[in-house]
C-alpha atoms as a PDB file:
ATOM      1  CA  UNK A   1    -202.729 149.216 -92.232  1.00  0.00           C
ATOM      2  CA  UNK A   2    -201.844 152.002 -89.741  1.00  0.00           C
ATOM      3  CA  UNK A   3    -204.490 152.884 -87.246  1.00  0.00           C
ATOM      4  CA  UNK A   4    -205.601 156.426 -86.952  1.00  0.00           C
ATOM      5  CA  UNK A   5    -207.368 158.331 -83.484  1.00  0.00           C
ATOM      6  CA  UNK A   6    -210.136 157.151 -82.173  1.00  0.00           C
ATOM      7  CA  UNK A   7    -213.205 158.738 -84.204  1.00  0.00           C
ATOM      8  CA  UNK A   8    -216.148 159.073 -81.729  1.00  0.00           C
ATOM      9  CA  UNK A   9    -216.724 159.297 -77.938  1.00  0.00           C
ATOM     10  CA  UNK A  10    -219.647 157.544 -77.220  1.00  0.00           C
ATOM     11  CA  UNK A  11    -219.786 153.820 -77.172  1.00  0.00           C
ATOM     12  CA  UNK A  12    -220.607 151.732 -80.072  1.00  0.00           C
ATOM     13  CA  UNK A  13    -222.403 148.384 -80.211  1.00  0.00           C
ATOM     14  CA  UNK A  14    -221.136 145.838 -82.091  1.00  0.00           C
ATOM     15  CA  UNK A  15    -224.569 145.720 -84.313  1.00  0.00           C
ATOM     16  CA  UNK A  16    -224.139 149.483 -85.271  1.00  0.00           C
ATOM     17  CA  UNK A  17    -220.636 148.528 -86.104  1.00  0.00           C
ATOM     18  CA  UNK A  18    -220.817 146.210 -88.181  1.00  0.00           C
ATOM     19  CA  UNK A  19    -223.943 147.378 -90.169  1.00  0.00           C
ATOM     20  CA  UNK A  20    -221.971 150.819 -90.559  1.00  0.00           C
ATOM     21  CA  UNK A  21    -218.804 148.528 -91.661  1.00  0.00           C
ATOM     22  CA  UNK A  22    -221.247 147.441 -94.528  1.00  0.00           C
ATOM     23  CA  UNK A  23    -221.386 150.659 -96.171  1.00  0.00           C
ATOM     24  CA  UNK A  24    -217.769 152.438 -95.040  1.00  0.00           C
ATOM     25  CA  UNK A  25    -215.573 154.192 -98.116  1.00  0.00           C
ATOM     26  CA  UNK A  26    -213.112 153.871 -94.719  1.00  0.00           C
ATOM     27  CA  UNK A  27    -212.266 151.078 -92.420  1.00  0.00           C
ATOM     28  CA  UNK A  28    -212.296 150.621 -88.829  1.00  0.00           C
ATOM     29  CA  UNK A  29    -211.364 148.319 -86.004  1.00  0.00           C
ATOM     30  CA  UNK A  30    -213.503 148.142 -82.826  1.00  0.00           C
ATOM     31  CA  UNK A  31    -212.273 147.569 -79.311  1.00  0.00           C
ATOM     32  CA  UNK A  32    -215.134 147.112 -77.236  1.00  0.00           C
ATOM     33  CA  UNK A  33    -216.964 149.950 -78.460  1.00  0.00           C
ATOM     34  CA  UNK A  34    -214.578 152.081 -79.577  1.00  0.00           C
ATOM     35  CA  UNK A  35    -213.980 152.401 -83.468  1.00  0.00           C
ATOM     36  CA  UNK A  36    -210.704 153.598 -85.035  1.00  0.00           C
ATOM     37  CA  UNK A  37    -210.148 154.793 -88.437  1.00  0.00           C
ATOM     38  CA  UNK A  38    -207.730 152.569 -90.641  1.00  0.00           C
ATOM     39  CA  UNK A  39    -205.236 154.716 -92.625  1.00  0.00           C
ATOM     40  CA  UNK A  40    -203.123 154.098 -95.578  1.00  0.00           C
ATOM     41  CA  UNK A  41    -199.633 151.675 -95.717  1.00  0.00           C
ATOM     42  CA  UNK A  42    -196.583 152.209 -97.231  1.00  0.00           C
ATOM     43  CA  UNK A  43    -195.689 150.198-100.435  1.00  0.00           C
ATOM     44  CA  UNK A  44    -193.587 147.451 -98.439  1.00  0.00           C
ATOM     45  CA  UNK A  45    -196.516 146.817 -96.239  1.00  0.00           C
ATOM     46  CA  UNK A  46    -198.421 146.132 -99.265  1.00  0.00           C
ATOM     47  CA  UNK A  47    -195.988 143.919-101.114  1.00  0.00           C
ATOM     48  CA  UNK A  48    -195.641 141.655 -98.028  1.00  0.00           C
ATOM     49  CA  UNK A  49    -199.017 141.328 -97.116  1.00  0.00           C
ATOM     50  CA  UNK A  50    -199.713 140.660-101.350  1.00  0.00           C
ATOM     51  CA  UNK A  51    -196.545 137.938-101.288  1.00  0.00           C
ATOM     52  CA  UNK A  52    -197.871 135.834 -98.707  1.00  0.00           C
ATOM     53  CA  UNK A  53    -201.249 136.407 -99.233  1.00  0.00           C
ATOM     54  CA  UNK A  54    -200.202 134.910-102.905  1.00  0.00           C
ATOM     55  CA  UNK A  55    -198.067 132.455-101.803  1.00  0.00           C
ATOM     56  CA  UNK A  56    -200.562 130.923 -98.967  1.00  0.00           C
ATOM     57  CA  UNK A  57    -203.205 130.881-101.737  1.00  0.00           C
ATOM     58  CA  UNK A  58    -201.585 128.989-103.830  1.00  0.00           C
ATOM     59  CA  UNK A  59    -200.513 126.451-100.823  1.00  0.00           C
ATOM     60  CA  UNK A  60    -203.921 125.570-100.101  1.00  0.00           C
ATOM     61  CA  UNK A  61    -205.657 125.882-103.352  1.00  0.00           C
ATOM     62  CA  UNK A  62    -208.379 123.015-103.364  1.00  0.00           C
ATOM     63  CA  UNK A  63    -208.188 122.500 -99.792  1.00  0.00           C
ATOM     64  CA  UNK A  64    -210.749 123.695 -96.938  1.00  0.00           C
ATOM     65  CA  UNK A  65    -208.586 126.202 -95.428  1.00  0.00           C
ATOM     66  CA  UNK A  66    -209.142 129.627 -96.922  1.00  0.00           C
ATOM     67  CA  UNK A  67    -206.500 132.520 -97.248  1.00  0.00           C
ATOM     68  CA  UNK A  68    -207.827 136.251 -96.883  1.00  0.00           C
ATOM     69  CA  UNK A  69    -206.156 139.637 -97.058  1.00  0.00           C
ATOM     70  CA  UNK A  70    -206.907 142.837 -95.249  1.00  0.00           C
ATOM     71  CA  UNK A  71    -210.590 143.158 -96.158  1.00  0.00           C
ATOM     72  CA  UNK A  72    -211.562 140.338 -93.893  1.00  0.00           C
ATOM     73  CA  UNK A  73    -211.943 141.054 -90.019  1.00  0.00           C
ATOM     74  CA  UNK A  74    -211.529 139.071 -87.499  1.00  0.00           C
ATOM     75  CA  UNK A  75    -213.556 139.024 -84.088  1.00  0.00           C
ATOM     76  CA  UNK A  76    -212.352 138.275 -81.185  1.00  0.00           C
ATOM     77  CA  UNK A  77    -214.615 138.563 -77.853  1.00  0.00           C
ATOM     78  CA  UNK A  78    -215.867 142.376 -78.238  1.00  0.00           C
ATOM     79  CA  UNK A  79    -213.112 143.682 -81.051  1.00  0.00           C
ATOM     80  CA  UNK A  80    -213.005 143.308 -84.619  1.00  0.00           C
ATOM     81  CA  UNK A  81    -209.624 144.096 -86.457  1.00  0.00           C
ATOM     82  CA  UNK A  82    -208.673 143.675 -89.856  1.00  0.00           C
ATOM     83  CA  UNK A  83    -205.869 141.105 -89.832  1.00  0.00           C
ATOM     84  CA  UNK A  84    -202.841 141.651 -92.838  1.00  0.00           C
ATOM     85  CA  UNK A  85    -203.095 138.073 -93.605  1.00  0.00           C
ATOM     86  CA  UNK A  86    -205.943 135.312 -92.140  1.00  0.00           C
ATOM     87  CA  UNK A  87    -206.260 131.717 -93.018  1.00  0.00           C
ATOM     88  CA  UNK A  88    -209.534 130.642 -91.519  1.00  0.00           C
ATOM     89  CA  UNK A  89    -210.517 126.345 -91.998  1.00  0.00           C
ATOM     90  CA  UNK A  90    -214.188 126.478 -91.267  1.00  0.00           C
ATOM     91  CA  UNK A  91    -216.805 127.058 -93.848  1.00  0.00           C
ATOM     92  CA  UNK A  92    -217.924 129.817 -92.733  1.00  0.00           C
ATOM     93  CA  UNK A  93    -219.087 133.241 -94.794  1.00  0.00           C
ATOM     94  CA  UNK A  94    -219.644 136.726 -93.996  1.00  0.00           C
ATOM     95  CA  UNK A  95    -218.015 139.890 -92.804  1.00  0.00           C
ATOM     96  CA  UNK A  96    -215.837 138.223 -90.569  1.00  0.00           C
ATOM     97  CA  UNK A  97    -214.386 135.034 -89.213  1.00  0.00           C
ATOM     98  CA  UNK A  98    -213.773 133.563 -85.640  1.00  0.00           C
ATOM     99  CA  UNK A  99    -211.909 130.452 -85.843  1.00  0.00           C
ATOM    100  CA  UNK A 100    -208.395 131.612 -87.456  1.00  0.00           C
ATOM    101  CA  UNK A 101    -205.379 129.156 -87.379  1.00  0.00           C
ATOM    102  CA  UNK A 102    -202.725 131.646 -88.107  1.00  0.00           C
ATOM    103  CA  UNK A 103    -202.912 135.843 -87.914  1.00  0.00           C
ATOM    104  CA  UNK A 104    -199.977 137.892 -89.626  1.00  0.00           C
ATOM    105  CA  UNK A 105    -199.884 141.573 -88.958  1.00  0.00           C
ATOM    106  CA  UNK A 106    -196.764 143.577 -91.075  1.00  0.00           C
ATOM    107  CA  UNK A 107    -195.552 146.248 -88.326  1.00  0.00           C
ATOM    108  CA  UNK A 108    -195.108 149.837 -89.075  1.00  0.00           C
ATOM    109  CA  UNK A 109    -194.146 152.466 -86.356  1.00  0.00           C
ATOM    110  CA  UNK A 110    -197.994 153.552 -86.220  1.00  0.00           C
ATOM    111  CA  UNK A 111    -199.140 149.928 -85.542  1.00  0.00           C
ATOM    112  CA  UNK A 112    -196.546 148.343 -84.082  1.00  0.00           C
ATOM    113  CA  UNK A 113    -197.854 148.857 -79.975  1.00  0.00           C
ATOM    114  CA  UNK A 114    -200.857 147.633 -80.944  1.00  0.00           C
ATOM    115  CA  UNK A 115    -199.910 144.519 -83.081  1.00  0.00           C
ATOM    116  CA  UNK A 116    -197.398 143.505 -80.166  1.00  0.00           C
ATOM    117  CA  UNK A 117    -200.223 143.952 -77.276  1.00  0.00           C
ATOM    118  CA  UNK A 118    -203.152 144.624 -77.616  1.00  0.00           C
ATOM    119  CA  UNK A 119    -203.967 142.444 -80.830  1.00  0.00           C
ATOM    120  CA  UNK A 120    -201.310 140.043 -79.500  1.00  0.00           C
ATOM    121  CA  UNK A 121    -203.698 139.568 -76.112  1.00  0.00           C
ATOM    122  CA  UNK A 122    -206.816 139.171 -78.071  1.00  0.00           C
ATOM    123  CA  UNK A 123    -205.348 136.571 -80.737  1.00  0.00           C
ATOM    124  CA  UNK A 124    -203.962 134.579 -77.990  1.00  0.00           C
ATOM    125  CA  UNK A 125    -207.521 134.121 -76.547  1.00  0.00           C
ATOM    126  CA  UNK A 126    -208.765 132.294 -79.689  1.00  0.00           C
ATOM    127  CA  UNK A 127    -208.632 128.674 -79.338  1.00  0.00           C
ATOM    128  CA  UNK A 128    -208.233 127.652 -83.048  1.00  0.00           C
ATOM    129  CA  UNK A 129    -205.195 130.343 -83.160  1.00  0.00           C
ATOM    130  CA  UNK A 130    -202.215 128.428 -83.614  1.00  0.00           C
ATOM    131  CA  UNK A 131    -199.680 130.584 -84.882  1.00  0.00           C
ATOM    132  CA  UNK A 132    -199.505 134.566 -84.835  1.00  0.00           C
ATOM    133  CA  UNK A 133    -196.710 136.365 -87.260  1.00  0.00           C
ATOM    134  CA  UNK A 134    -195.162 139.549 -86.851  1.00  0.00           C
ATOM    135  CA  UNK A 135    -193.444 141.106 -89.682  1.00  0.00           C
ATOM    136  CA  UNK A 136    -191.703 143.733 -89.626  1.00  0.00           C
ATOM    137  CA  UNK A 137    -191.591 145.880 -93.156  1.00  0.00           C
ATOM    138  CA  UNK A 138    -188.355 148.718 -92.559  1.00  0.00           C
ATOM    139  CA  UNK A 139    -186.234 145.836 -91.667  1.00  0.00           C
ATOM    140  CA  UNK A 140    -185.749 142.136 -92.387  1.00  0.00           C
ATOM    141  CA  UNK A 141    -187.162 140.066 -89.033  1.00  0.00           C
ATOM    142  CA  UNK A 142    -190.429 138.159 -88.952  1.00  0.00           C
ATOM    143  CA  UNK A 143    -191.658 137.238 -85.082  1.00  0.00           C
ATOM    144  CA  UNK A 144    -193.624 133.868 -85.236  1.00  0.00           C
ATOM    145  CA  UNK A 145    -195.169 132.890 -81.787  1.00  0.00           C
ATOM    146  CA  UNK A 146    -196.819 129.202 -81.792  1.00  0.00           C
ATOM    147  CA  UNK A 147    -199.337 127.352 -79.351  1.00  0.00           C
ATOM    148  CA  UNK A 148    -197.188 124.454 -79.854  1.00  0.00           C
ATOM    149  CA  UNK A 149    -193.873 126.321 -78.385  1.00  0.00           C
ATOM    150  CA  UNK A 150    -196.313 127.666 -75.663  1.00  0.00           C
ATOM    151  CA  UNK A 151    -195.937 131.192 -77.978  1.00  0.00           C
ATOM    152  CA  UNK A 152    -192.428 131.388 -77.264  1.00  0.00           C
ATOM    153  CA  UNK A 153    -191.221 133.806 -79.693  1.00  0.00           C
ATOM    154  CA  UNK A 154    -188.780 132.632 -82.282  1.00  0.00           C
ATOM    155  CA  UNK A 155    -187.327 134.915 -85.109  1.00  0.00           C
ATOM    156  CA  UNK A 156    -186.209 134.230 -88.745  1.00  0.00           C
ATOM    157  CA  UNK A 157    -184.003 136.650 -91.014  1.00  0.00           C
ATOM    158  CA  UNK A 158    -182.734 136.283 -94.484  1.00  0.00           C
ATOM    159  CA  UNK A 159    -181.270 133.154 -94.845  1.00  0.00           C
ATOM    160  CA  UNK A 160    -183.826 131.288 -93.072  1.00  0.00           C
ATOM    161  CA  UNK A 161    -186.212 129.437 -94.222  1.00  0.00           C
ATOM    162  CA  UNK A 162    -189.569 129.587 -92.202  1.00  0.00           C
ATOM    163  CA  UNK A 163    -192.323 126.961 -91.533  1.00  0.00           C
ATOM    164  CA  UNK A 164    -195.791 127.508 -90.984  1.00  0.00           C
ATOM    165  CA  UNK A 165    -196.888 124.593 -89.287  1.00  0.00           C
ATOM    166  CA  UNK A 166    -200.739 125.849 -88.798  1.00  0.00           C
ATOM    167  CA  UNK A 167    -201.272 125.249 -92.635  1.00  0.00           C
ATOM    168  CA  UNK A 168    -197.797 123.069 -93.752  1.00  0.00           C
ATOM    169  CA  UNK A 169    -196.067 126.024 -95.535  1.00  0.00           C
ATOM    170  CA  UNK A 170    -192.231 126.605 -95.260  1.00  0.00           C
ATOM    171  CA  UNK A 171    -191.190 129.742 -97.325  1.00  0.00           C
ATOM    172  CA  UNK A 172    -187.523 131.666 -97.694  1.00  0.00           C
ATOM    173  CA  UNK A 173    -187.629 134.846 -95.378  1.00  0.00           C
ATOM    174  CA  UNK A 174    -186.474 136.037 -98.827  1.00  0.00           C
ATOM    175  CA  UNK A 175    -189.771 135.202-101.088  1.00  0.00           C
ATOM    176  CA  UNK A 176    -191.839 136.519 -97.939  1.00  0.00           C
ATOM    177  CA  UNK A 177    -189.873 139.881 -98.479  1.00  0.00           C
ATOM    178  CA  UNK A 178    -189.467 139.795-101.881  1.00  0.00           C
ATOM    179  CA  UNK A 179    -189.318 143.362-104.265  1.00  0.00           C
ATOM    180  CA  UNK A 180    -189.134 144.750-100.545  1.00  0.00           C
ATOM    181  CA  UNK A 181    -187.039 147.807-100.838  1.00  0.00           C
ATOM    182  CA  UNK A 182    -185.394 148.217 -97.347  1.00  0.00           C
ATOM    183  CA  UNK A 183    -181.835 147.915 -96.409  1.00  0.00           C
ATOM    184  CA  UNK A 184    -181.298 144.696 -95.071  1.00  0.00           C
ATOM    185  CA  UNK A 185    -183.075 143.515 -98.583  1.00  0.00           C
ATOM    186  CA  UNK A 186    -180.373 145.913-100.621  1.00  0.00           C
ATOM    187  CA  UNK A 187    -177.738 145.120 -98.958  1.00  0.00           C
ATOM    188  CA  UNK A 188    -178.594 141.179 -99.027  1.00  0.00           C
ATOM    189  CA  UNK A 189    -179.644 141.286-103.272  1.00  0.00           C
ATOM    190  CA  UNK A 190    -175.936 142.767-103.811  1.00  0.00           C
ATOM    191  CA  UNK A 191    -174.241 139.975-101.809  1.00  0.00           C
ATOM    192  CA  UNK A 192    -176.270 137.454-103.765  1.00  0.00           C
ATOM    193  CA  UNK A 193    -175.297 139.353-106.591  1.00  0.00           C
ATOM    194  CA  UNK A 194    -171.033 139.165-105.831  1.00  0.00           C
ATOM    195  CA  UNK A 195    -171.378 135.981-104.905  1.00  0.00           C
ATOM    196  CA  UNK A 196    -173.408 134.989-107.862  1.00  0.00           C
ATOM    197  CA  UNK A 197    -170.515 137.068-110.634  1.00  0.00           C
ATOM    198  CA  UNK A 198    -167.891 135.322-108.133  1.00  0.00           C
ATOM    199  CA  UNK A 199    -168.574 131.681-108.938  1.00  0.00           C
ATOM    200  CA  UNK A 200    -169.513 132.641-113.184  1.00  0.00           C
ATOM    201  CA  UNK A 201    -166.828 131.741-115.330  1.00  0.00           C
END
């Protein structure tokens, strides 16, 4: 999602947030007490968020860990935000979770400062966190940063194939940007395609 302005100048407590949340036709994130309006996303933020929200739910079907998409916030501290993709292990239930193992955000130009600091500060700061995803949705390059690596940043583009260790998942960078319509994926779908008529007899 692409964050709008900031909708209000007085402070907000977390309780009025949350209980206002509840009953919202539009969502917001909080950053200790400030709220901001959630706007739209363009189609190939949708179909990445919906490819490995599918393809993480069917990964861990009948196992504790639990999958969510963008409906689900996460808090962290004093701010709430609304994660692209969440898989949470504990059995918890409600409006949000607090004990994530791996956050994905798809970056557009209206969310990308955020995604890459401020959200990037406050994910780091959770102690179940163990991998945080960046993907980007004009090009082909997805950002994974790991507590194992110390959250060096490491970088995967088509041809790659890319493990999520958090949850035991290794995908294509392909499937993850599958019916993506970008160049990189054009460009990459006709080479698979010449090479494909190359080797038919």
């Amino acid at each position: 999602m692409s964050i709008a302005i900031q909708t209000q100048e007085t402070l907000l407590s977390e309780v009025d947030y949350l209980a206002g949340e509840e009953v919202s036709d539009v969502k917001h994130e909080y950053i200790d007490g400030h709220i901001y309006a959630m706007s739209g996303a363009h189609s190939n933020h949708n179909q990445i968020s919906i490819n490995l929200t599918r393809k993480i739910g069917n990964h861990l079907e009948g196992k504790p860990c639990r999958p969510f998409s963008s409906d689900m916030k996460v808090k962290v501290g004093s701010k709430y935000f609304y994660p692209d993709v969440m898989v949470d292990c504990s059995d918890t239930d409600g409006y949000y979770m607090e004990t994530p193992v791996i956050l994905v955000e798809v970056l557009s130009k209206s969310t990308r400062r955020i995604d890459e600091t401020t959200k990037r500060l406050a994910y780091l700061q959770i102690t179940t966190l163990q991998e945080y995803v960046l993907i980007e949705q004009d090009i082909v390059d997805i950002e994974v940063v790991r507590r194992s690596t110390g959250w060096r940043s490491e970088h995967y583009f088509l041809g790659d194939d890319v493990t999520f260790t958090s949850i035991g998942l290794t995908l294509t960078v392909a499937e993850i940007y599958d019916r993506v319509k970008n160049t990189d994926m054009t460009e990459w779908l006709q080479q698979q395609a010449s090479a494909q008529s190359a080797t038919t007899p």
